[in-house]
N, C-alpha and C. Protein backbone atom coordinates (compact mmCIF):
# COMPACT_ATOMS: atom_id res chain seq x y z
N UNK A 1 115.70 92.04 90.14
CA UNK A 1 114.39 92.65 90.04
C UNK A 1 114.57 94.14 89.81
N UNK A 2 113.95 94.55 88.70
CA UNK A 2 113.78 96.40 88.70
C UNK A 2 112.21 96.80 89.02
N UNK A 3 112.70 98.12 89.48
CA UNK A 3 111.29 98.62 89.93
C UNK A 3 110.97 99.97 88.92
N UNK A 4 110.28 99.86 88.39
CA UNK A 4 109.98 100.66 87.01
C UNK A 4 109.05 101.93 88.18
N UNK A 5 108.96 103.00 87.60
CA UNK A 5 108.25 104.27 87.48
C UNK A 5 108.28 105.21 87.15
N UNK A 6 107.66 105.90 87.18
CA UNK A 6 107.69 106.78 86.24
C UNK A 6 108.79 107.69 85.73
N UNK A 7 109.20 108.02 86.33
CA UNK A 7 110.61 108.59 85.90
C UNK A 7 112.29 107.71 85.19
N UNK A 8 111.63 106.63 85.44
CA UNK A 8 112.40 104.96 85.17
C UNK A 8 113.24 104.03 85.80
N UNK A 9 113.43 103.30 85.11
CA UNK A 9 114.24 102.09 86.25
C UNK A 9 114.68 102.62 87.51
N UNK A 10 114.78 102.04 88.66
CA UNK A 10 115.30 102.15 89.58
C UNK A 10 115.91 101.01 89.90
N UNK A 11 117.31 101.25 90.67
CA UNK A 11 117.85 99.89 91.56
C UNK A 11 116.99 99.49 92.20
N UNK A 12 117.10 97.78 92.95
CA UNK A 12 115.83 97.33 93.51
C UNK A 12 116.56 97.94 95.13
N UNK A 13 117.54 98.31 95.36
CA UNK A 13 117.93 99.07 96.84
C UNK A 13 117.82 100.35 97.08
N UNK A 14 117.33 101.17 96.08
CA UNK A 14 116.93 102.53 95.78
C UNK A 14 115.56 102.63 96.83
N UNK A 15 116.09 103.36 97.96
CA UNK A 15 114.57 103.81 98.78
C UNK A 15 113.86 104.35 98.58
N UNK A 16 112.56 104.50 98.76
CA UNK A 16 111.35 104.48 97.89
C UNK A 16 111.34 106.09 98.11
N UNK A 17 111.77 106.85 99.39
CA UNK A 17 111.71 108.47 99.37
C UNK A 17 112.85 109.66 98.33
N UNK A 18 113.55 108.14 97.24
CA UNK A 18 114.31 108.63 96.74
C UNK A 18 113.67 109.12 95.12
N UNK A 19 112.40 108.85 94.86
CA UNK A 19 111.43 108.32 93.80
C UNK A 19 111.55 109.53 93.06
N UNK A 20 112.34 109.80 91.71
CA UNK A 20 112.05 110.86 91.45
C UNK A 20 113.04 111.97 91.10
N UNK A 21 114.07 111.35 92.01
CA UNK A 21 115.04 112.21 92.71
C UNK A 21 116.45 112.03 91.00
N UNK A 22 115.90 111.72 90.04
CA UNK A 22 116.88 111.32 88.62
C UNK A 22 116.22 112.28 87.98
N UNK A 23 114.83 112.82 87.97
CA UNK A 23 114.60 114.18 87.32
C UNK A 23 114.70 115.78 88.45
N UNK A 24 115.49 115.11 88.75
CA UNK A 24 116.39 116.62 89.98
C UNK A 24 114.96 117.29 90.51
N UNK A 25 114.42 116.34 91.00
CA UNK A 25 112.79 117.29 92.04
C UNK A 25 113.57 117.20 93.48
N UNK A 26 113.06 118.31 93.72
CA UNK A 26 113.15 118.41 95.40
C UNK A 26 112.20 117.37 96.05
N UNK A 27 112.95 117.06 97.57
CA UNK A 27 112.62 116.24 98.24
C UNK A 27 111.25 116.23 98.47
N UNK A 28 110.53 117.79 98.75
CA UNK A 28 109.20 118.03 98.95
C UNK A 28 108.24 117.72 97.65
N UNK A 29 108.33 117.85 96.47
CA UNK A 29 108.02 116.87 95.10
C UNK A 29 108.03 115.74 95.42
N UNK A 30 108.82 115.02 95.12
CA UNK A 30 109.05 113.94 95.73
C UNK A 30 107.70 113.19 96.92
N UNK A 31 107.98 113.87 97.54
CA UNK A 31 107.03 113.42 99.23
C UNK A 31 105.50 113.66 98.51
N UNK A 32 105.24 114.62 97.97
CA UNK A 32 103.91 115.09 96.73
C UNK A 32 103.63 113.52 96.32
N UNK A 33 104.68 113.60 95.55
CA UNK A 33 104.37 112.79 94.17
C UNK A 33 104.30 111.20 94.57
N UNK A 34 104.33 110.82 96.21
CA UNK A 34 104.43 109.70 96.55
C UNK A 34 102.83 109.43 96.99
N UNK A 35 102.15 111.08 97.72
CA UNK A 35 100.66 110.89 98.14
C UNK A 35 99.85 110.31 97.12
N UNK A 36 99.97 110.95 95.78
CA UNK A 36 99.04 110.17 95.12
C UNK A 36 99.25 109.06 94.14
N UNK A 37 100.81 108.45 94.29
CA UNK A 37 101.35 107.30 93.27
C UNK A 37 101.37 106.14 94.80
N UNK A 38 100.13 105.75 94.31
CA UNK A 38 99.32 104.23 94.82
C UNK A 38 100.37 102.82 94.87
N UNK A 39 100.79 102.73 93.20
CA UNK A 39 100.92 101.30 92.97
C UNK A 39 102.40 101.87 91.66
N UNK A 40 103.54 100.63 92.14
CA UNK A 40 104.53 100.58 91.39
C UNK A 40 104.43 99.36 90.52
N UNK A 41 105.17 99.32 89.67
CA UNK A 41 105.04 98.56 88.45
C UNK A 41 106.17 97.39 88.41
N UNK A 42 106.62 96.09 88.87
CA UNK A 42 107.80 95.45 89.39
C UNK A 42 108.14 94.63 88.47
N UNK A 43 108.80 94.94 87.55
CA UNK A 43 108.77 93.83 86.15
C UNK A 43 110.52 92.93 87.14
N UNK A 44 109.95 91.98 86.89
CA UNK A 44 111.09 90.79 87.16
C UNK A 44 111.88 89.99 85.37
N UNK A 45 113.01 90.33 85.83
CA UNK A 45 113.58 89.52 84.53
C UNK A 45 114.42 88.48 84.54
N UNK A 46 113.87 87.09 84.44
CA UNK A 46 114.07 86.17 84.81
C UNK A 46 115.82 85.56 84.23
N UNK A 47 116.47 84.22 84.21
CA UNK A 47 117.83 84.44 83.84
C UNK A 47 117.65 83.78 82.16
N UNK A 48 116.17 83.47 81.63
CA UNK A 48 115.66 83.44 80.56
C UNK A 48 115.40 84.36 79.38
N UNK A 49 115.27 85.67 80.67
CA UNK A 49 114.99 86.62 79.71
C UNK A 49 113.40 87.47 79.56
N UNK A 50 112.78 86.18 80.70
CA UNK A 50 111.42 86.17 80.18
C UNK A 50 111.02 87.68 81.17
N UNK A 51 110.22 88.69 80.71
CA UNK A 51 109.78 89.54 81.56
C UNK A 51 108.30 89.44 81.99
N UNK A 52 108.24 89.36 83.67
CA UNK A 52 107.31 89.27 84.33
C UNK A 52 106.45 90.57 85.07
N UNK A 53 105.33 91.25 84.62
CA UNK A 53 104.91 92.40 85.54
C UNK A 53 104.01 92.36 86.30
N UNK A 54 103.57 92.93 87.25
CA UNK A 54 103.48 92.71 88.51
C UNK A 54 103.25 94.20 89.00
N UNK A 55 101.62 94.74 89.59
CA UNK A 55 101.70 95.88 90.08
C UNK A 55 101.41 95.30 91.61
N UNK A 56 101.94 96.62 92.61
CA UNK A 56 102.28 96.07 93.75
C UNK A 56 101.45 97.28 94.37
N UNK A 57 101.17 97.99 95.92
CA UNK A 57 100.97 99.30 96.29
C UNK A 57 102.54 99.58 96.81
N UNK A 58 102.36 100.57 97.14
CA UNK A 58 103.55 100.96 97.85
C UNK A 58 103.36 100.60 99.58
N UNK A 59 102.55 100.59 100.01
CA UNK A 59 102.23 99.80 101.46
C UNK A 59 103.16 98.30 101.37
N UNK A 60 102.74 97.54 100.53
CA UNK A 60 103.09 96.37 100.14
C UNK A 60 104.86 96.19 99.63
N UNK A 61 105.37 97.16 99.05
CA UNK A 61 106.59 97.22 98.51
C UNK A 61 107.38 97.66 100.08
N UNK A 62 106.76 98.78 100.66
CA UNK A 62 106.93 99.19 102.13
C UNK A 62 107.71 98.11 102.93
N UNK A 63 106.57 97.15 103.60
CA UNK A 63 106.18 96.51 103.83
C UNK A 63 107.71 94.93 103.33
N UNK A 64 107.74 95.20 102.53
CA UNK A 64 108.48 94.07 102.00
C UNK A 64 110.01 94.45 102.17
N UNK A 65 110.52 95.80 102.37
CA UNK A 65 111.89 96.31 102.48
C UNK A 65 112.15 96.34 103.49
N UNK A 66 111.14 96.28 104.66
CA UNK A 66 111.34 96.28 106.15
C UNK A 66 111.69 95.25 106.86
């Protein structure tokens, strides 16, 4: 599973306070840019090939790593 945003792919073990952190923003950016980014984008790629997307909140993605 990749977790797409805006800045791009991420590993699916990449912690979510790390968001960002591939266009060299400080941690406090970062913590910003998490208040108002709601919902991540979770494209699944199956062993077909087939790509599946899927918006999630971040409560919910939270929530699911715990």
């Amino acid at each position: 599973m990749l977790v797409y945003h805006n800045s791009g792919l991420l590993r699916p073990s990449a912690p979510l306070k790390t968001l960002g952190e591939r266009n060299e923003k400080s941690r406090n950016q970062i913590r910003r840019n998490r208040l108002w980014k709601k919902t991540l984008e979770v494209i699944r790629i199956g062993d077909n090939s087939l790509h599946q997307r899927q918006q999630f909140s971040t409560t919910e993605i939270r929530n699911f790593l715990n």
